[in-house]
Protein backbone atom coordinates (compact mmCIF):
# COMPACT_ATOMS: atom_id res chain seq x y z
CA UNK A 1 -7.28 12.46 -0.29
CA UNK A 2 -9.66 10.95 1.91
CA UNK A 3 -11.55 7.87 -0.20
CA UNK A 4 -10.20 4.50 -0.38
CA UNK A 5 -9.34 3.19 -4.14
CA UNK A 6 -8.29 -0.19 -5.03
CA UNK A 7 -5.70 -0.49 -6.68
CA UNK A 8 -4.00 -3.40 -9.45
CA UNK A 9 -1.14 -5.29 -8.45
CA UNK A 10 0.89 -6.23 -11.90
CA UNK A 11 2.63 -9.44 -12.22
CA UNK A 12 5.47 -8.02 -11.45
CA UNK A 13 4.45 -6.20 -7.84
CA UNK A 14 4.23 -3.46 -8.90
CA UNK A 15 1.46 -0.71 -7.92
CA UNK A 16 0.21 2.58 -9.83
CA UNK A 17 -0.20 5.46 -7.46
CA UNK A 18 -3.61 7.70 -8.28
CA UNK A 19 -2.46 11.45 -8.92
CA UNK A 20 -4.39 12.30 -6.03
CA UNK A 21 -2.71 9.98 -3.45
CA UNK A 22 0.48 11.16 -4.87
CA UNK A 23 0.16 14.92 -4.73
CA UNK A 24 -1.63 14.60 -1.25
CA UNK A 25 1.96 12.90 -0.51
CA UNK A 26 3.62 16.13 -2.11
CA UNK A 27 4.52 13.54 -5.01
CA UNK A 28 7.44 11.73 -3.72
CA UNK A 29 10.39 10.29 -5.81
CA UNK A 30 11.04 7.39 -3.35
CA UNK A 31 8.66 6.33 -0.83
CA UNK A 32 9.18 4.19 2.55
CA UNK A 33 7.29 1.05 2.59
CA UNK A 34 6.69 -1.73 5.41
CA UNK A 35 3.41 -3.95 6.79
CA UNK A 36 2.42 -3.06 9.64
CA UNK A 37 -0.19 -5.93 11.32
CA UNK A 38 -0.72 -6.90 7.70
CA UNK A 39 -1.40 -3.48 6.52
CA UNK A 40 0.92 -2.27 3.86
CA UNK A 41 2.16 1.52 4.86
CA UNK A 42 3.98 4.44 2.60
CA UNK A 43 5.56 7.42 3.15
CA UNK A 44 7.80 9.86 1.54
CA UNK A 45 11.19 9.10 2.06
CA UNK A 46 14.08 11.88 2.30
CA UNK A 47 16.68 9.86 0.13
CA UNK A 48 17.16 6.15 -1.03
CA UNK A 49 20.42 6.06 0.34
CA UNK A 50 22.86 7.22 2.63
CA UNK A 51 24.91 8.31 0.12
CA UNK A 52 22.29 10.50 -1.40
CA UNK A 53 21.13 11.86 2.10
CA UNK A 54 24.81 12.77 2.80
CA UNK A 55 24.44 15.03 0.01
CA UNK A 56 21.42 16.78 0.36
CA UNK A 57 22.69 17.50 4.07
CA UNK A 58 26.04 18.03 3.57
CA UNK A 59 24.90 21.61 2.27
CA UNK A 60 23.78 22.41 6.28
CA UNK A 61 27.01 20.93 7.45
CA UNK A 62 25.46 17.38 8.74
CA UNK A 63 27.89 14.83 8.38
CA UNK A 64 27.46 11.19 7.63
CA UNK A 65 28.02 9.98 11.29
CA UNK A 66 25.20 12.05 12.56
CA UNK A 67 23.20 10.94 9.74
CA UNK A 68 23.92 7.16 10.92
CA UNK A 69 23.04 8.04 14.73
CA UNK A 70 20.18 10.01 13.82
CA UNK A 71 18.54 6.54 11.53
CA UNK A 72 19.66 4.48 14.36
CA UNK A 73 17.60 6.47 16.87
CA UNK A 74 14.25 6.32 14.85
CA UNK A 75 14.76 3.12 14.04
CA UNK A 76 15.10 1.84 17.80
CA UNK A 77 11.75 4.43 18.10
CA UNK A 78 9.86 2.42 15.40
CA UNK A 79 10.47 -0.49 16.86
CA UNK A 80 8.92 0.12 20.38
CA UNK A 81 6.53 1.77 18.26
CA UNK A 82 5.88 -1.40 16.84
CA UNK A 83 5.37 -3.26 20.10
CA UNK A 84 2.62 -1.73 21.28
């Protein structure tokens, strides 16, 4: 998708994804969402927890503490990221 589409805010906060923004995603159940320099930004997210993640990587024999360090490592990335 490359045009820009504006898009209704309900009452509630909530927003309506266009088809086309979601399959360009590769139609996402949960999506990652923060403002960045008053910009609001999505992405697909793997899980919605870390109880869900632990599941769908238990299967390749990740456990939950590498799961933890592995968060805690992009999140210290995002936020120098973030800095500059």
């Amino acid at each position: 998708m490359t045009e820009r589409a504006i898009l209704k805010v309900s009452p509630q906060g909530q927003v309506t994804l266009r088809r086309d923004v979601l399959a360009a995603l590769r139609n996402p159940r949960m999506l990652e969402a923060w403002v960045e320099k008053g910009t609001l930004m999505l992405r697909p997210a793997l899980s919605g927890s870390l109880a869900e993640a632990e599941a769908i990587f238990a299967k390749q024999g990740i456990t939950r503490d590498v799961l933890v360090e592995a968060l805690r490592i992009v999140q210290r990335r995002d936020k120098r990221t973030a800095k500059t």
